[in-house]
N, C-alpha and C. Protein backbone atom coordinates (compact mmCIF):
# COMPACT_ATOMS: atom_id res chain seq x y z
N UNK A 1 48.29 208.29 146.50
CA UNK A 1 47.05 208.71 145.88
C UNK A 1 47.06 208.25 144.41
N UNK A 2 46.19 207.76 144.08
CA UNK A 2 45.89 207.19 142.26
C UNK A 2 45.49 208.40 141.87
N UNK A 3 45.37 208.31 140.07
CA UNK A 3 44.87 209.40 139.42
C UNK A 3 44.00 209.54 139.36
N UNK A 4 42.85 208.23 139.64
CA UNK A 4 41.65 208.58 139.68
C UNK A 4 40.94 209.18 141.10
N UNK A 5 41.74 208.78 142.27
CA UNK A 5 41.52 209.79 143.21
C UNK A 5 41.80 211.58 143.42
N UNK A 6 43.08 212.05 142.30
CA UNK A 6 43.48 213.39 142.07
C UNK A 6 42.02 213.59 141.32
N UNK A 7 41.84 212.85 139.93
CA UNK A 7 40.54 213.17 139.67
C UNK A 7 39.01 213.47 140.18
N UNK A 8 38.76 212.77 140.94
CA UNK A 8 37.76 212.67 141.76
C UNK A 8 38.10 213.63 142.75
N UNK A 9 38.97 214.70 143.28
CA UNK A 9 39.37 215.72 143.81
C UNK A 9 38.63 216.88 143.12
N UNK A 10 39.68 216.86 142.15
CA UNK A 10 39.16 217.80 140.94
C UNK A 10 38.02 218.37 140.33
N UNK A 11 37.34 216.97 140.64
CA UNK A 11 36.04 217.21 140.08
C UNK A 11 35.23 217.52 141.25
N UNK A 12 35.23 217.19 142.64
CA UNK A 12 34.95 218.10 143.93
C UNK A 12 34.78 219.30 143.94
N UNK A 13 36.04 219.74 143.64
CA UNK A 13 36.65 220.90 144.25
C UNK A 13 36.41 222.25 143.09
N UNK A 14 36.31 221.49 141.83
CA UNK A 14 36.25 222.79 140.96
C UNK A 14 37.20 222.60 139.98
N UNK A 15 38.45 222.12 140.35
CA UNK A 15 39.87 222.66 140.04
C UNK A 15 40.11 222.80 138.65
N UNK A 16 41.03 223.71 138.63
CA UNK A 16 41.12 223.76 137.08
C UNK A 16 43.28 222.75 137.08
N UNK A 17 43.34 221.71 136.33
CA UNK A 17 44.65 221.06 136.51
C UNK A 17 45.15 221.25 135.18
N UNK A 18 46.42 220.67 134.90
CA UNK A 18 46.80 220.59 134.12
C UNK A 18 47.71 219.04 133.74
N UNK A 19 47.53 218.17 132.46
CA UNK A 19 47.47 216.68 132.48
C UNK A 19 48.52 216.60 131.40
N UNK A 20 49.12 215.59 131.36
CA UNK A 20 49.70 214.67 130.57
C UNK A 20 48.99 213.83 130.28
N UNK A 21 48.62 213.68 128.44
CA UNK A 21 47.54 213.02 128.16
C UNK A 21 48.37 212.22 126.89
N UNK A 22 48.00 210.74 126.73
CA UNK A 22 48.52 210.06 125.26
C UNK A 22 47.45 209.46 124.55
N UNK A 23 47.51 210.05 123.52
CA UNK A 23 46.40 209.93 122.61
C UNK A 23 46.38 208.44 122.54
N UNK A 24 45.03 207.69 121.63
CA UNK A 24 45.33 206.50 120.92
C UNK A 24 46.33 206.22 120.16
N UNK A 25 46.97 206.65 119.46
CA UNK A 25 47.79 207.15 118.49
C UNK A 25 49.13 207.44 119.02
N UNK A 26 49.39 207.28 120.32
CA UNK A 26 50.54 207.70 121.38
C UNK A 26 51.34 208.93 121.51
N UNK A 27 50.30 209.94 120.37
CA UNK A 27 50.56 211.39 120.71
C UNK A 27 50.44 211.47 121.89
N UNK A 28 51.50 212.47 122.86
CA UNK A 28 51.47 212.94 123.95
C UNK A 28 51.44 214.79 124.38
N UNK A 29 50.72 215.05 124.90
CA UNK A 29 50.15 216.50 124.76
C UNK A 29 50.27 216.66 126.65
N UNK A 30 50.73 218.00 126.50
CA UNK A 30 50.28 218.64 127.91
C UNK A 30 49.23 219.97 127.70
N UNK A 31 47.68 220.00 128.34
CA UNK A 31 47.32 221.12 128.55
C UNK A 31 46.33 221.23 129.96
N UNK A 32 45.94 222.63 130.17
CA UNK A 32 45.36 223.06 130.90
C UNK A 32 43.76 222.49 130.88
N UNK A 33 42.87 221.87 132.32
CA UNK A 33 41.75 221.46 131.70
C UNK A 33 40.83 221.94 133.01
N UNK A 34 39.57 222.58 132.95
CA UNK A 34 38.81 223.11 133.69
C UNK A 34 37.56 222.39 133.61
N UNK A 35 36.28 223.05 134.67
CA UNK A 35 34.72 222.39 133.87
C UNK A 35 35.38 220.60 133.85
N UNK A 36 35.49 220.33 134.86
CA UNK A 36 35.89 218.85 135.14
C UNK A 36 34.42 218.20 135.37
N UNK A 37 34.25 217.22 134.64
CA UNK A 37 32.91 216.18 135.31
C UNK A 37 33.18 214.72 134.36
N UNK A 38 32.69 213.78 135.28
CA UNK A 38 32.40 212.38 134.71
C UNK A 38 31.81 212.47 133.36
N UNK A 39 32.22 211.65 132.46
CA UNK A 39 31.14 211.49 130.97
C UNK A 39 29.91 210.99 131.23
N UNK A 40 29.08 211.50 130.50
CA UNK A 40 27.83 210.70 130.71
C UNK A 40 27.53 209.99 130.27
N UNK A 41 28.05 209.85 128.67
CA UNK A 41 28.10 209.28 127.35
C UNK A 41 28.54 208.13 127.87
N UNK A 42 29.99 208.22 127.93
CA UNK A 42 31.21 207.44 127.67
C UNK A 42 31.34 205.75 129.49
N UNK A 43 31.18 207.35 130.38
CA UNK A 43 30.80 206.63 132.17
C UNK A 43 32.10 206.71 132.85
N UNK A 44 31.72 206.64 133.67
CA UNK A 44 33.15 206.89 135.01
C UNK A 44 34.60 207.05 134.64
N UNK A 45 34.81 206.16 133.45
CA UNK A 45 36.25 205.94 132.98
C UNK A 45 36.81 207.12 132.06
N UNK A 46 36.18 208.01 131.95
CA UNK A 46 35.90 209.09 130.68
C UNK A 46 35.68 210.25 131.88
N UNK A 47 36.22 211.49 131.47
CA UNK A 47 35.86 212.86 132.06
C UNK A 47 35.96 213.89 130.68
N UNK A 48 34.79 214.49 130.84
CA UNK A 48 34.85 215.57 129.88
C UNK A 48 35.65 216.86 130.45
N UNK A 49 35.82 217.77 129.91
CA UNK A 49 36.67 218.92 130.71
C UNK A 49 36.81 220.23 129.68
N UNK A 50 36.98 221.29 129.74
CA UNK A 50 36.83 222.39 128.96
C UNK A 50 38.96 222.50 128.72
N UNK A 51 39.25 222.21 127.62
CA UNK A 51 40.60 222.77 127.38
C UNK A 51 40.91 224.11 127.32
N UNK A 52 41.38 224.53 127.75
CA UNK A 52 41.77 226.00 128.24
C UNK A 52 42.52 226.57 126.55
N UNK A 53 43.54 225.96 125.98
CA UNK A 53 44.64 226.35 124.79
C UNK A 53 43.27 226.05 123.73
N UNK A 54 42.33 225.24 123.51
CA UNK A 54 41.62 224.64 122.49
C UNK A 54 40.18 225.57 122.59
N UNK A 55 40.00 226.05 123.77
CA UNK A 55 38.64 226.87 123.86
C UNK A 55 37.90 226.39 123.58
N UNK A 56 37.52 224.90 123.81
CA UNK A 56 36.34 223.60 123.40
C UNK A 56 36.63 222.58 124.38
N UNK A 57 35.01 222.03 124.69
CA UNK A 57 35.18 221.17 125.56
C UNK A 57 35.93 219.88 125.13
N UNK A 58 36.63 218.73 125.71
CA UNK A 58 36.85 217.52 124.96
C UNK A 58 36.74 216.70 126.22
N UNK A 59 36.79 215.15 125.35
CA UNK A 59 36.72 213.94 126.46
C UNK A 59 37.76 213.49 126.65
N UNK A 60 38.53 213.17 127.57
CA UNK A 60 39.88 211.97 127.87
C UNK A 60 39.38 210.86 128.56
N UNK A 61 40.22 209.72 128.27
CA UNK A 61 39.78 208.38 128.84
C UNK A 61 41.19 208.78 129.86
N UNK A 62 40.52 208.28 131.15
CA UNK A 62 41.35 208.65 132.87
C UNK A 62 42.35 207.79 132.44
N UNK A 63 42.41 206.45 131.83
CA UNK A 63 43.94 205.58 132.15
C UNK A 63 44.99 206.24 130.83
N UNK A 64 44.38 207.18 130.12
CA UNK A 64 44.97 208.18 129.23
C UNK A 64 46.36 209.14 130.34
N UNK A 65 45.46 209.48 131.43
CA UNK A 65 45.99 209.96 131.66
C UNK A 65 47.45 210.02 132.40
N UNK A 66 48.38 210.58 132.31
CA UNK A 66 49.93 210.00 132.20
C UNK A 66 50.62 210.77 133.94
N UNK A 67 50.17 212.43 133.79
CA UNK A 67 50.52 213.24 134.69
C UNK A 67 49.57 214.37 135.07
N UNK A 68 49.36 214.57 136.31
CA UNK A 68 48.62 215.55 136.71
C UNK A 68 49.42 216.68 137.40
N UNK A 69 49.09 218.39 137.20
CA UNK A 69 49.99 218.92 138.03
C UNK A 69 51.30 218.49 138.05
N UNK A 70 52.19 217.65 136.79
CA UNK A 70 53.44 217.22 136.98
C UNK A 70 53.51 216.06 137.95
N UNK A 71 52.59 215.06 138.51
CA UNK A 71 53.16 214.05 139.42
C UNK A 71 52.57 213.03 138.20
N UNK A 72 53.83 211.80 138.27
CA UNK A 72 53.39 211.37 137.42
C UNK A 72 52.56 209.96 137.83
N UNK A 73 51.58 209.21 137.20
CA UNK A 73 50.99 207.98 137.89
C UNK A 73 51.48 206.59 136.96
N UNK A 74 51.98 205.47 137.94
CA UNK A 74 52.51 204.59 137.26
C UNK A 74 51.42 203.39 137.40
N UNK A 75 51.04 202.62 136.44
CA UNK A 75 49.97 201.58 135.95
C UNK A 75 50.33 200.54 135.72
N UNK A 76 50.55 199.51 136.74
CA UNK A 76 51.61 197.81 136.33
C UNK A 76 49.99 196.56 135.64
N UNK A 77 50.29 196.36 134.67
CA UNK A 77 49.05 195.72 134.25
C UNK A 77 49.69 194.09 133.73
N UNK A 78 48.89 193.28 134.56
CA UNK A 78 49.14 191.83 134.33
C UNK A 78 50.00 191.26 133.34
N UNK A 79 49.79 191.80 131.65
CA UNK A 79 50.63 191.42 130.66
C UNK A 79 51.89 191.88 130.98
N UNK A 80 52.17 192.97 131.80
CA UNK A 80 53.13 193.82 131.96
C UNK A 80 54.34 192.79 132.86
N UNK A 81 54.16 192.66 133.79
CA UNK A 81 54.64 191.68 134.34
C UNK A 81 55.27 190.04 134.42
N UNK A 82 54.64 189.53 133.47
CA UNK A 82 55.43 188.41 132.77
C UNK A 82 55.11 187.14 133.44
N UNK A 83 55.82 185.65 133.14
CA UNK A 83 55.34 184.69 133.55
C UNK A 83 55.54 184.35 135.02
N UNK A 84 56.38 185.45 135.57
CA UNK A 84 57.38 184.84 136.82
C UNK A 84 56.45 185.41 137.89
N UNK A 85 55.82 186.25 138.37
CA UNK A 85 55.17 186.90 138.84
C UNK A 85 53.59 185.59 139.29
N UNK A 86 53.39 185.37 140.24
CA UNK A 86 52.41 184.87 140.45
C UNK A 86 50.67 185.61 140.63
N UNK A 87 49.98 185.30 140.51
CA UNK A 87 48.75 185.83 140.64
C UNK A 87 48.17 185.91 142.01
N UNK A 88 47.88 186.30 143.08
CA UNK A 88 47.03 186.10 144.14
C UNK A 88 45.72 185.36 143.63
């Protein structure tokens, strides 16, 4: 399962989760996040969510996100991989 499928759960279901999030800035924070929905502003890649510790809504960008519920999601991105690696 990807994170954006746990997400797209979440935002189903109600759930209230809890994320591993890294800032721009590569602060890394764990909190509680409820009131899950797509940005409207921002669009699909963006979920707004009510922070539970902050008592204010905020936005995270989804490839922000690091861990959900403690599972963590791993992201292999083209630069990542190097010259040896061929392309399909």
């Amino acid at each position: 399962m990807t994170i954006e499928e746990v997400i797209d759960n979440a935002v189903m279901l109600e759930q209230t989760i809890e994320i591993e999030y890294c800032t721009r800035a590569g602060k890394v924070f764990t909190c509680e996040i409820s009131d899950i929905k797509y940005s409207r502003y921002y669009g699909g890649g963006y979920i707004q969510a009510y922070r539970l510790d902050m008592r204010e809504e905020r936005t995270f960008k989804v490839s922000r996100i690091q861990k959900v519920n403690g599972h963590s999601f791993t992201r292999i991105y083209w630069h990542q991989l190097g010259d040896h690696f061929n392309r399909i």
